[in-house]
C-alpha atoms as a PDB file:
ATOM      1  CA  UNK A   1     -11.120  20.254 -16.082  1.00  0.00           C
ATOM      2  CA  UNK A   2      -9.956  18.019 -18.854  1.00  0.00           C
ATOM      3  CA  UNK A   3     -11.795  14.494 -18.058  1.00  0.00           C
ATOM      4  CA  UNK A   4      -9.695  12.455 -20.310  1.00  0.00           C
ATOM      5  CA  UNK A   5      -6.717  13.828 -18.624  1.00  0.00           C
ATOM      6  CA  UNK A   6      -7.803  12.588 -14.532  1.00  0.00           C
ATOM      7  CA  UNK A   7      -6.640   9.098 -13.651  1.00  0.00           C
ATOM      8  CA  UNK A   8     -10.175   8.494 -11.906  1.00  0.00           C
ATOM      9  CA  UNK A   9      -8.514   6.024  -8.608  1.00  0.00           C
ATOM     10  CA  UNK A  10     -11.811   5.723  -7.378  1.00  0.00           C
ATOM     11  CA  UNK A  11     -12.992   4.163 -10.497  1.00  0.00           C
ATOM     12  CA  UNK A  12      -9.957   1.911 -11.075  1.00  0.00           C
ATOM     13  CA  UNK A  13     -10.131   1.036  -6.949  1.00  0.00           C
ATOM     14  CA  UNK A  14     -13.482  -0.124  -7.533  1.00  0.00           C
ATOM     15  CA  UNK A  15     -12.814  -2.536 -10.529  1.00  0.00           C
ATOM     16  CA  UNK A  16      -9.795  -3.719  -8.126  1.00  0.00           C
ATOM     17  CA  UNK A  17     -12.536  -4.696  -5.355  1.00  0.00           C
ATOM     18  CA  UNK A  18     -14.752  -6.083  -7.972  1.00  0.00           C
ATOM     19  CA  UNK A  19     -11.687  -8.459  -9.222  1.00  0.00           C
ATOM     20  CA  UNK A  20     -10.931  -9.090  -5.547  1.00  0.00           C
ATOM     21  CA  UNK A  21     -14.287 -10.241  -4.600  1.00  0.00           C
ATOM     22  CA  UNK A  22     -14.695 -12.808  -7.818  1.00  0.00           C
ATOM     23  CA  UNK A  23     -11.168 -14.097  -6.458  1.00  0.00           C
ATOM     24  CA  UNK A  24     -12.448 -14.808  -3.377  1.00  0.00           C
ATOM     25  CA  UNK A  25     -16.066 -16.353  -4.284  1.00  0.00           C
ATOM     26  CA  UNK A  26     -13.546 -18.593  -6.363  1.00  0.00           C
ATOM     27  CA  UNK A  27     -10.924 -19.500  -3.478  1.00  0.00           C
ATOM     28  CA  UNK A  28     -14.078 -20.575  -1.626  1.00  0.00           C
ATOM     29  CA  UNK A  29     -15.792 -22.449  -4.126  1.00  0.00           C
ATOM     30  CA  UNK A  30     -12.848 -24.253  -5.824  1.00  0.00           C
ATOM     31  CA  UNK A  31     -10.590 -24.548  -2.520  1.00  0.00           C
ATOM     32  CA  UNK A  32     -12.404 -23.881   0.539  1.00  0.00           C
ATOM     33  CA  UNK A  33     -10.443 -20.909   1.684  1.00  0.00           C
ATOM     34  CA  UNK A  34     -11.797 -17.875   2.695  1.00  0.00           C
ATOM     35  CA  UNK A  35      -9.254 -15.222   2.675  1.00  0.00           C
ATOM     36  CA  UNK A  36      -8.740 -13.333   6.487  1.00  0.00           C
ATOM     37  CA  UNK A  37      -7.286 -10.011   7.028  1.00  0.00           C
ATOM     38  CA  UNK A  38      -6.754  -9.010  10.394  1.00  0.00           C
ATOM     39  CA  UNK A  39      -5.973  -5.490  11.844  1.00  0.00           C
ATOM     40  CA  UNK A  40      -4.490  -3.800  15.055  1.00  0.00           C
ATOM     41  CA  UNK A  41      -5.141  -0.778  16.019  1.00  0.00           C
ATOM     42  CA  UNK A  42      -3.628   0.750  19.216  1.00  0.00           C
ATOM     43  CA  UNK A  43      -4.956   3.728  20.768  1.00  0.00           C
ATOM     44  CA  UNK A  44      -7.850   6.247  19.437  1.00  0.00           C
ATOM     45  CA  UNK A  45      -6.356   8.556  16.985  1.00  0.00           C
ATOM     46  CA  UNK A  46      -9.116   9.657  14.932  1.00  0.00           C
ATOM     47  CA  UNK A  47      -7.536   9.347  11.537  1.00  0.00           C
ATOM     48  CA  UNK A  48      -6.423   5.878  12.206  1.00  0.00           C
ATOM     49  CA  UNK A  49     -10.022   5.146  13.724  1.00  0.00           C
ATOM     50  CA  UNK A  50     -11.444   6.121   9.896  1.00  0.00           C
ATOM     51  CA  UNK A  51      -8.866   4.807   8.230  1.00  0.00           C
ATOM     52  CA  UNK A  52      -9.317   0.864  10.423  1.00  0.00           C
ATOM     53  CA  UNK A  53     -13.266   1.122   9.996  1.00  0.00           C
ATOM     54  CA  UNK A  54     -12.877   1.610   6.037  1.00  0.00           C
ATOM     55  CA  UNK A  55     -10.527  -1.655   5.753  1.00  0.00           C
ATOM     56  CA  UNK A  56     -13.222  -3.345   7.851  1.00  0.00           C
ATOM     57  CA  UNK A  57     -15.438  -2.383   5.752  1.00  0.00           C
ATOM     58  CA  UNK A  58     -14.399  -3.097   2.390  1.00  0.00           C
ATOM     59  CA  UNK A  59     -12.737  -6.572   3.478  1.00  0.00           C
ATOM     60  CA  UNK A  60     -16.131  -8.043   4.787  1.00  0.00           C
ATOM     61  CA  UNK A  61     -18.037  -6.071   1.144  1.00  0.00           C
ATOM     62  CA  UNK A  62     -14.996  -8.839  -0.508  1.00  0.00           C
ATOM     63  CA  UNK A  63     -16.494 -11.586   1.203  1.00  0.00           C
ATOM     64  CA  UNK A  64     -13.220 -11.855   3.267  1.00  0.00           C
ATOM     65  CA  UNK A  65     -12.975 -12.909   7.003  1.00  0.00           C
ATOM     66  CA  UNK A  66     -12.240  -9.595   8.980  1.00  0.00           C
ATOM     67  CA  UNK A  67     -10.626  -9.524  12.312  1.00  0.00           C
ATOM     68  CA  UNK A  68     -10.346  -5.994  14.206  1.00  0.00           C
ATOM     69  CA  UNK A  69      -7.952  -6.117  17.544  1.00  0.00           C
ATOM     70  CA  UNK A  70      -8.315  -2.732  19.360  1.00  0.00           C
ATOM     71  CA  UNK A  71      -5.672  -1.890  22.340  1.00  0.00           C
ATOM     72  CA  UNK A  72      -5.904   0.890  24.884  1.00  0.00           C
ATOM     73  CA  UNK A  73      -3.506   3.979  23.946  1.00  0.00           C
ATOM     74  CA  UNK A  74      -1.732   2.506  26.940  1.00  0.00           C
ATOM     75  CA  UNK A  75      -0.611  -1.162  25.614  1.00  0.00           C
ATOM     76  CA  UNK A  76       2.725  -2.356  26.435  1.00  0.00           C
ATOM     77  CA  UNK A  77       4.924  -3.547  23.653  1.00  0.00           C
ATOM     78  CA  UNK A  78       4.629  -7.087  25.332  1.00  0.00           C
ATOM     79  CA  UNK A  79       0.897  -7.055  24.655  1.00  0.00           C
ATOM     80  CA  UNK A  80       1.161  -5.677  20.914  1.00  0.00           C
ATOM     81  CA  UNK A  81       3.431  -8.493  20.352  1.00  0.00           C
ATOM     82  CA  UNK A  82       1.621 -11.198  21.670  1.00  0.00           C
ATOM     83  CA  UNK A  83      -1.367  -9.946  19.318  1.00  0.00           C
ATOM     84  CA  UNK A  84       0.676 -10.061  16.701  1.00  0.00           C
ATOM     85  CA  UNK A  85       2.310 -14.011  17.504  1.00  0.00           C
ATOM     86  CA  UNK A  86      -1.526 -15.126  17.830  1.00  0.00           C
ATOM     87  CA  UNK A  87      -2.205 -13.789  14.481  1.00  0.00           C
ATOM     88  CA  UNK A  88       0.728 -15.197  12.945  1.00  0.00           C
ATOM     89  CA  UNK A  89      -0.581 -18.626  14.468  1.00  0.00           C
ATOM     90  CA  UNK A  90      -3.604 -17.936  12.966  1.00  0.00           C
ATOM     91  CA  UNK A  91      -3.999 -20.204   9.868  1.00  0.00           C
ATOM     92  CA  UNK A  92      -7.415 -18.433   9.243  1.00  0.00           C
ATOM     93  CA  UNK A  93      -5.282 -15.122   9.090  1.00  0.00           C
ATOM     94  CA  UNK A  94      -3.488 -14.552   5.914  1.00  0.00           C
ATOM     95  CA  UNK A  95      -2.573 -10.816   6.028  1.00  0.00           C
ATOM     96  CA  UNK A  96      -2.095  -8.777   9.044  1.00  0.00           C
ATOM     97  CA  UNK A  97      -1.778  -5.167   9.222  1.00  0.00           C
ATOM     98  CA  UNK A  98      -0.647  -3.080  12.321  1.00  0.00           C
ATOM     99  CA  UNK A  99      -1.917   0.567  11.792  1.00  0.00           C
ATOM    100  CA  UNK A 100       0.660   3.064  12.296  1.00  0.00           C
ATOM    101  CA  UNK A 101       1.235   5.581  13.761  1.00  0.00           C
ATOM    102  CA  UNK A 102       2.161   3.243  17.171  1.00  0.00           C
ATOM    103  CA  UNK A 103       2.045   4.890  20.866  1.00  0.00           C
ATOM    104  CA  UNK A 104       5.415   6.314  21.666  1.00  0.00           C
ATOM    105  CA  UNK A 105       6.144   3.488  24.417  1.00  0.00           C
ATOM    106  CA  UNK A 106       6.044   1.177  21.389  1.00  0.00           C
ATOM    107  CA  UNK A 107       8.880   0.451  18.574  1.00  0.00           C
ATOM    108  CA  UNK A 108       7.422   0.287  15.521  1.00  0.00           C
ATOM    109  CA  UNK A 109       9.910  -1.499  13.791  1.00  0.00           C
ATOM    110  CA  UNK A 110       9.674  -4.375  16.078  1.00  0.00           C
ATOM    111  CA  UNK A 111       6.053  -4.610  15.931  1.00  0.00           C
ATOM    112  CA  UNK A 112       6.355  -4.308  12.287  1.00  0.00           C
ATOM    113  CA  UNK A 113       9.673  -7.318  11.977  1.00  0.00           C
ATOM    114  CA  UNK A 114       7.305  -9.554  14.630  1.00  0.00           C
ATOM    115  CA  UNK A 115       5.140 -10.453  11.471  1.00  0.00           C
ATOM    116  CA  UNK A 116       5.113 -13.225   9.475  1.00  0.00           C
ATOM    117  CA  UNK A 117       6.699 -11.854   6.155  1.00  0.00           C
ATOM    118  CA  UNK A 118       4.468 -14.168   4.487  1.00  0.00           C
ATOM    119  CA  UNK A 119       1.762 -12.422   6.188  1.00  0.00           C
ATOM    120  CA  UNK A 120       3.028  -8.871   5.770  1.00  0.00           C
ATOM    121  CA  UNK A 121      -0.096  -7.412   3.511  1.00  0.00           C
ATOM    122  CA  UNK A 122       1.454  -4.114   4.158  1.00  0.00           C
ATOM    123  CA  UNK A 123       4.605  -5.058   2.670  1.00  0.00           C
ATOM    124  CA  UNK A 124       6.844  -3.417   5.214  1.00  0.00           C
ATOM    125  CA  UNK A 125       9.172  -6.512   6.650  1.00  0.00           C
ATOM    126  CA  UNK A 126      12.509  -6.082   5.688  1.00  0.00           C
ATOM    127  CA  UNK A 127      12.539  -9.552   4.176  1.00  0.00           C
ATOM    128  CA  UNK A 128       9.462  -8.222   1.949  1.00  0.00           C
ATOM    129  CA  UNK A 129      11.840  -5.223   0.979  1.00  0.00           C
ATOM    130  CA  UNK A 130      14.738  -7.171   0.287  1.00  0.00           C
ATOM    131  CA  UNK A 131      12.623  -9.564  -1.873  1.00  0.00           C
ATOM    132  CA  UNK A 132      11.532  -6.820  -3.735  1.00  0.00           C
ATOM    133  CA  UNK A 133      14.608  -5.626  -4.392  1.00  0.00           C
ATOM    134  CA  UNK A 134      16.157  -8.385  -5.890  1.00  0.00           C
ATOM    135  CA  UNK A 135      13.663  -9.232  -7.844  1.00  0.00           C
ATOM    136  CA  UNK A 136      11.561 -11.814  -6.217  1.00  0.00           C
ATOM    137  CA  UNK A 137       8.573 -12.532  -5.170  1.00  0.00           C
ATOM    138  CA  UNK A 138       7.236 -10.551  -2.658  1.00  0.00           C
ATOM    139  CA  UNK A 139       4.483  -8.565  -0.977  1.00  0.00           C
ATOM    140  CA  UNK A 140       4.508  -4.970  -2.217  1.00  0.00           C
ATOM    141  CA  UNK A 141       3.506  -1.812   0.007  1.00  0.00           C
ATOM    142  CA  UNK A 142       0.207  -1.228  -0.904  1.00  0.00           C
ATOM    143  CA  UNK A 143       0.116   2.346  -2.639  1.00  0.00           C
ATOM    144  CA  UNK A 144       3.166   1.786  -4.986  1.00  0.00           C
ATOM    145  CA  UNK A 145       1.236  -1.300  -6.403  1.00  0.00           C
ATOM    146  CA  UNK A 146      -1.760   1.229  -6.864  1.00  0.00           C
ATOM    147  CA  UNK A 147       0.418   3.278  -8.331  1.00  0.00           C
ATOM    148  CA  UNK A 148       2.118   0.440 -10.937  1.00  0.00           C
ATOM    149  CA  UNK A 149      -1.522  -0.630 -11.551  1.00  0.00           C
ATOM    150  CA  UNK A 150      -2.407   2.587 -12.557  1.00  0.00           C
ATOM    151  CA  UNK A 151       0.320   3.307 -14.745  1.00  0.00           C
ATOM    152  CA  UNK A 152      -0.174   0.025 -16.578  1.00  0.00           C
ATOM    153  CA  UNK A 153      -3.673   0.646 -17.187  1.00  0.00           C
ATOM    154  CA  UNK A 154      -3.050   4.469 -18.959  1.00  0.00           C
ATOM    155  CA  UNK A 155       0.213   3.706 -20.862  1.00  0.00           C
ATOM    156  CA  UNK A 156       0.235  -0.037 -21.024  1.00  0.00           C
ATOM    157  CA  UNK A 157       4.285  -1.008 -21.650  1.00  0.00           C
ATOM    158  CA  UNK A 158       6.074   0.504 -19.689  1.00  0.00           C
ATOM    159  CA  UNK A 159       9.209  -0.161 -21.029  1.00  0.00           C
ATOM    160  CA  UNK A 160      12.114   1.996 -21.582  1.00  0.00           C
ATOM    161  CA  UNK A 161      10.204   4.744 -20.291  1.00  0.00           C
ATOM    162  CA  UNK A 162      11.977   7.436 -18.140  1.00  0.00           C
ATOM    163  CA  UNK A 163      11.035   8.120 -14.744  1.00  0.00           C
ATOM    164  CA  UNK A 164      11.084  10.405 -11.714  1.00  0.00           C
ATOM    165  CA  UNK A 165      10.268   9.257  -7.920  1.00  0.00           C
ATOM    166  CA  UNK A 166      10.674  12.254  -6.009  1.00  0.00           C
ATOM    167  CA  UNK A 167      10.897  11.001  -2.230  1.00  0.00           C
ATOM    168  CA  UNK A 168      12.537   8.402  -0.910  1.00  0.00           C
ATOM    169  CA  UNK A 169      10.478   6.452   2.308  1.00  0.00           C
ATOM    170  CA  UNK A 170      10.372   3.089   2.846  1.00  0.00           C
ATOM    171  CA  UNK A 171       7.224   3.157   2.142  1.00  0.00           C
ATOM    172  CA  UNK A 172       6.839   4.857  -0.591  1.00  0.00           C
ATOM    173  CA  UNK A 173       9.580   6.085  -2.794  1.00  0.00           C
ATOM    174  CA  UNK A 174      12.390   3.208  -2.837  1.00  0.00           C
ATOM    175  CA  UNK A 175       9.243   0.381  -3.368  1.00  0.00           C
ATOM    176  CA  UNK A 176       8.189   2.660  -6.463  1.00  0.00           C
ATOM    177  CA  UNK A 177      11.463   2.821  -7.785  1.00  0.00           C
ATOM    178  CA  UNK A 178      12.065  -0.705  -7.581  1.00  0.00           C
ATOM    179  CA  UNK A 179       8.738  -1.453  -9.261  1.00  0.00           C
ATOM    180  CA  UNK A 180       9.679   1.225 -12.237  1.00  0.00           C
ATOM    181  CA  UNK A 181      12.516  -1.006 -12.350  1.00  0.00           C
ATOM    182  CA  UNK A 182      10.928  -4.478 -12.750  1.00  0.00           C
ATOM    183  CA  UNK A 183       8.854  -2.512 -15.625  1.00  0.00           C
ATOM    184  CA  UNK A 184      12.400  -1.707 -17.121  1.00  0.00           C
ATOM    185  CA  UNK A 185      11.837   2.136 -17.003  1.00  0.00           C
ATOM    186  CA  UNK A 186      14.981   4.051 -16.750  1.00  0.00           C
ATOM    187  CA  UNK A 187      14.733   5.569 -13.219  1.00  0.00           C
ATOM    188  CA  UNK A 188      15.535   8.422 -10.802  1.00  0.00           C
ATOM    189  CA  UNK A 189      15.173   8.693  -7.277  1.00  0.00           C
ATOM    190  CA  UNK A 190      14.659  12.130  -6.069  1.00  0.00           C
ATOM    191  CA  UNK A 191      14.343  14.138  -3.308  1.00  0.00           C
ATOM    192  CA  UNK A 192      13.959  17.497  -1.862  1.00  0.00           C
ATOM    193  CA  UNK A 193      17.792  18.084  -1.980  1.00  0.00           C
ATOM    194  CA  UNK A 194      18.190  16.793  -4.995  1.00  0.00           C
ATOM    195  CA  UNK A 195      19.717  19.662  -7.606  1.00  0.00           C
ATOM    196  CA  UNK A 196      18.267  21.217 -10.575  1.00  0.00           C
ATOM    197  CA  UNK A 197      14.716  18.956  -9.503  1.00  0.00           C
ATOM    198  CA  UNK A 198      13.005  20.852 -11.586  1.00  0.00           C
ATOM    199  CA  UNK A 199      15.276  20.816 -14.593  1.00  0.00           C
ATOM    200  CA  UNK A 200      15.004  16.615 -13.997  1.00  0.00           C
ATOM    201  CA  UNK A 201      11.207  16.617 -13.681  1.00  0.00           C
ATOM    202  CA  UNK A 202      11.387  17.860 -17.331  1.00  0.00           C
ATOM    203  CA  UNK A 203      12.890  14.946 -18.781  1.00  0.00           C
ATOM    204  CA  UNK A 204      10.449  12.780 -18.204  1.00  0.00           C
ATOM    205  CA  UNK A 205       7.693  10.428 -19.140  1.00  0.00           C
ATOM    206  CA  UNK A 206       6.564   9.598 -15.454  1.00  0.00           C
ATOM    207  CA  UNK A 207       6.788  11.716 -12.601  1.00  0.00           C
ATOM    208  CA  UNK A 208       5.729  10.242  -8.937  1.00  0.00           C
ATOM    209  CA  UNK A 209       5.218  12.881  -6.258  1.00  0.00           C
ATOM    210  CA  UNK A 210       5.440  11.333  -2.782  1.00  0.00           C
ATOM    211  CA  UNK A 211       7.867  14.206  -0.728  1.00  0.00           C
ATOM    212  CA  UNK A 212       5.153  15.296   1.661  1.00  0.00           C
ATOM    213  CA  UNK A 213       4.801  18.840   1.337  1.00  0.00           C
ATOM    214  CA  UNK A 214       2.136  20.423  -0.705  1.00  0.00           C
ATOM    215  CA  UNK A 215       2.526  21.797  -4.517  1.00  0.00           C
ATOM    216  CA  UNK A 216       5.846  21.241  -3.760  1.00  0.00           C
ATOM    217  CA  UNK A 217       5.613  20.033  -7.552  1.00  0.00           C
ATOM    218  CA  UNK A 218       5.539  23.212  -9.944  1.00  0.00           C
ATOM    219  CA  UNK A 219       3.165  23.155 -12.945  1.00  0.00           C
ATOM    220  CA  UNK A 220       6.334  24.035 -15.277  1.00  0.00           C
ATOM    221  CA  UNK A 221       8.140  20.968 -13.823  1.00  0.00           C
ATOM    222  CA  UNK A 222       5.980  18.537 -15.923  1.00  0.00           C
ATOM    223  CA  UNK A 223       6.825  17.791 -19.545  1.00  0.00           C
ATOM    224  CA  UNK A 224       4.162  18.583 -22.151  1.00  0.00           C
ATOM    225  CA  UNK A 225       2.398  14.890 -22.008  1.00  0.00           C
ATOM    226  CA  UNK A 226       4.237  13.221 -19.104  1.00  0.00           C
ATOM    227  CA  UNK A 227       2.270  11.415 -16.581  1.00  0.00           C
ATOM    228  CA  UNK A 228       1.630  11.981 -13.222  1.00  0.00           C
ATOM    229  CA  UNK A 229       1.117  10.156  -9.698  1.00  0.00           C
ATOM    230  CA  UNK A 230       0.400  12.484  -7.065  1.00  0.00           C
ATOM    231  CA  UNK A 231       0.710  10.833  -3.732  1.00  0.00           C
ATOM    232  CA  UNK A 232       0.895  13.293  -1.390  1.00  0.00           C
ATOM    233  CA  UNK A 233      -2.189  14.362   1.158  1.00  0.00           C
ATOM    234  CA  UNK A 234      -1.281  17.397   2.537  1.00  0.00           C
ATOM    235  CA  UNK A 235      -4.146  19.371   4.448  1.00  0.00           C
ATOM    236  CA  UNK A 236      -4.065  23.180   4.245  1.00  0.00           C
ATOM    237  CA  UNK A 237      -5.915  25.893   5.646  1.00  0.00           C
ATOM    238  CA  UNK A 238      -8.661  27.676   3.331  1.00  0.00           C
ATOM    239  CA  UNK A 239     -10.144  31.342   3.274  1.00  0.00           C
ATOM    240  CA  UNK A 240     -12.737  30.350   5.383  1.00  0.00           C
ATOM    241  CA  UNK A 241     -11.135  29.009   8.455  1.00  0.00           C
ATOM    242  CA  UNK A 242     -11.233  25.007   7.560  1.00  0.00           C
ATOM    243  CA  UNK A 243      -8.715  22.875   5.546  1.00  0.00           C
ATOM    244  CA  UNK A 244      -8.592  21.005   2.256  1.00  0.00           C
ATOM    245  CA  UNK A 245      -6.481  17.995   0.769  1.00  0.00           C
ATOM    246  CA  UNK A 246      -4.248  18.967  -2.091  1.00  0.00           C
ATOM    247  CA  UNK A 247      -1.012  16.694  -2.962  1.00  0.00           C
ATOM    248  CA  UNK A 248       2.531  17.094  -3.738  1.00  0.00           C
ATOM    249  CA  UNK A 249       2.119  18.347  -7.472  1.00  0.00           C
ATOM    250  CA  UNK A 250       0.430  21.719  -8.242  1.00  0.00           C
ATOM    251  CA  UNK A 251      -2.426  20.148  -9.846  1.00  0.00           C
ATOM    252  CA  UNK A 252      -4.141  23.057 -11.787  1.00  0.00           C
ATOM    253  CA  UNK A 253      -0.769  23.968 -13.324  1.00  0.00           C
ATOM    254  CA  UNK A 254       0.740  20.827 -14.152  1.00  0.00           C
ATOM    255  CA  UNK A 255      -2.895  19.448 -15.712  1.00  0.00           C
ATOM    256  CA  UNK A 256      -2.848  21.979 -19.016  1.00  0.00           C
ATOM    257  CA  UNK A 257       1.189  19.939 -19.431  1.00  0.00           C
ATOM    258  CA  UNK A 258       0.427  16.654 -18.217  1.00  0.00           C
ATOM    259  CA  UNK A 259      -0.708  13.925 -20.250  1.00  0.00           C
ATOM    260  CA  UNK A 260      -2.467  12.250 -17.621  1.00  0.00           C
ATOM    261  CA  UNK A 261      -2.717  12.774 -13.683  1.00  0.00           C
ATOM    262  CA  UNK A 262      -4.315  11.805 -10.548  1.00  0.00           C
ATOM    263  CA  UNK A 263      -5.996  14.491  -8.714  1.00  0.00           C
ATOM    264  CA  UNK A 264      -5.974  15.081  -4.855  1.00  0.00           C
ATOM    265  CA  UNK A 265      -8.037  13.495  -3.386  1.00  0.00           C
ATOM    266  CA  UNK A 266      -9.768  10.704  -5.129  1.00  0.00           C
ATOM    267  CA  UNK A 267      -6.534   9.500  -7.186  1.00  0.00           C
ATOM    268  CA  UNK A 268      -3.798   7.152  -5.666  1.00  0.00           C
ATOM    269  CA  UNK A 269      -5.612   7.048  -2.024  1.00  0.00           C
ATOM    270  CA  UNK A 270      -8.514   4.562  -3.113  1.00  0.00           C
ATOM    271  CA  UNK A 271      -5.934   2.142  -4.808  1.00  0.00           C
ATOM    272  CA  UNK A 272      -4.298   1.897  -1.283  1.00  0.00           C
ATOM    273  CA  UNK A 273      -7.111  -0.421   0.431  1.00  0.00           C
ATOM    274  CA  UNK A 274      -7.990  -1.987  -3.073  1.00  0.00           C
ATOM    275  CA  UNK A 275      -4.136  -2.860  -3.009  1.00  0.00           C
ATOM    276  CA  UNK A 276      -4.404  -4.201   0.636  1.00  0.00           C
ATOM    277  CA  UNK A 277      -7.427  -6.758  -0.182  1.00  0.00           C
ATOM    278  CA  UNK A 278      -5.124  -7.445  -2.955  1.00  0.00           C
ATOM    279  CA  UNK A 279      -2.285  -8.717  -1.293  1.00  0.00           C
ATOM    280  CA  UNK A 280      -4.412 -10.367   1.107  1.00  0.00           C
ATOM    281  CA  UNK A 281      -5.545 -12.698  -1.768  1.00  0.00           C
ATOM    282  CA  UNK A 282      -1.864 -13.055  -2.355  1.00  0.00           C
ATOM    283  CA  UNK A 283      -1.255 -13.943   0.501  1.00  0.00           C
ATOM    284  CA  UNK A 284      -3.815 -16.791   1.437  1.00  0.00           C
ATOM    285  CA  UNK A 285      -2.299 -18.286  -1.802  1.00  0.00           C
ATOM    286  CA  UNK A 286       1.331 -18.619  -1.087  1.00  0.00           C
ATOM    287  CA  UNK A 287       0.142 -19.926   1.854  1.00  0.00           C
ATOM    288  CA  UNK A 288      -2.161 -22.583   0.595  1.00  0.00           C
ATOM    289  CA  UNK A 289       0.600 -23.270  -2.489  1.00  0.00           C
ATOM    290  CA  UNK A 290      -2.171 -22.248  -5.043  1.00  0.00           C
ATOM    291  CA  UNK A 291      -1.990 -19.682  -8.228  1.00  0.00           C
ATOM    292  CA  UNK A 292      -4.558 -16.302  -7.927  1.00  0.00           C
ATOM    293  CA  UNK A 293      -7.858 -17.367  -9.186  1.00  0.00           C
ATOM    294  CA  UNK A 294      -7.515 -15.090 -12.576  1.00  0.00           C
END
């Protein structure tokens, strides 16, 4: 494996965390604040169980206040709401995130528009979105800021760079566009149906995998020294019975082409919590009316 070629996310996640926790030594010193993060979790699904104790985790290793509301599977939407209004209350509280996926007896979406925007760490409130794409301020889904951050820190400008976003969530693919775009790269959404994908792939400087499906990404799809965000995490079945995490792109034939690349795992999955305590620090900011300690 070509070192120099692996965008090392665990690496860059931890010099995120690092930054975070000088931030927040100096929001307490200089301001008396203490950044809080708060999250919900509703039900026992064992990935979201992992993925709740990790954020716990590294919040309180930031020095952050850390708030962790657990609901029985069976919750009515009534009580998930009135979690969320006393958070919003909160003024101790500056981000709140509401791990998803939700029990079927709950909406989502209304969960998700019952937060404070200017509390939305996750970045999913439409008013979030719709800042975002009109180029204000706003709070940006956490793994497409990884993924900017990344990108920044291998190729510096940006500018007038062409790029690929193949998928097109909410979550994901639109906020990455829209990000490209505030970097002025010239940029294309994607998607599975799109025509001649591969032929487009080939065009470009950056290519950003988030479809879902593994290697769905061909090795001959990359351009000989493009860069590459891999977001997928897609388990499949090995030899032996058990599964493994590979992403979107065929990793061991698109690395001899690529220029640079995140692998699966350890890439663009660490950046996602880094990115959360991130815009939690953002967040008890706007709130207080100060700048981000540099």
């Amino acid at each position: 494996m070509s070192d120099d070629k692996i965008i090392d996310g665990k690496a860059f996640a931890a010099t995120v965390r690092a930054r975070v926790k000088t931030q927040v030594e100096a929001l307490q010193k200089d301001h008396g604040i203490t950044p809080g993060l708060a999250v919900v979790l509703v039900g026992e699904d064992p990935a979201s169980q992992v993925y709740v104790r990790n954020k716990a985790r590294q919040t309180k290793e930031a020095g952050m206040r850390s708030d962790e509301i657990r609901l029985d599977a069976t919750a009515s939407q009534e009580e998930v709401l009135a979690v969320v209004d006393r958070l919003n209350a909160d003024p101790g509280i500056h981000g709140i995130l509401v791990q998803l996926p939700l029990p079927d007896q709950i909406e989502e979406n209304a969960v998700l528009d019952r937060i404070d925007p200017a509390k939305d760490v996750d970045g999913f409130h439409v008013i979030n979105t719709g800042r975002l794409q009109v180029g204000l301020p706003a709070l940006v889904p956490c793994t497409p800021r990884g993924c900017i951050m990344m990108l920044k820190e291998r190729l510096g400008d940006l500018s007038g760079r062409n790029a690929i976003v193949i998928g097109r969530s909410n979550i994901v693919g639109k906020p990455m566009a829209m990000l490209l775009l505030q970097e002025s790269c010239t940029v294309t959404i994607a998607h599975s149906r799109t025509k001649d994908l591969a032929g487009l792939c080939r065009r470009q400087d950056i290519v950003v995998a988030a479809v879902g499906r593994p290697h769905f990404v061909k090795g001959d799809w990359i351009a000989e020294g493009a860069t590459v965000i891999d977001v997928g995490i897609n388990r499949i079945p090995k030899d032996d019975g058990k599964t493994r995490l590979v992403g979107d792109v065929d990793f061991d034939a698109a690395l001899p082409r690529a220029g640079a690349i995140t692998p699966v795992p350890g890439g663009v999955g660490p950046m996602t919590i880094a990115c959360l305590l991130a815009n939690t620090i953002t967040a008890a900011c706007m709130a207080n009316g100060i700048d981000e300690p540099a």
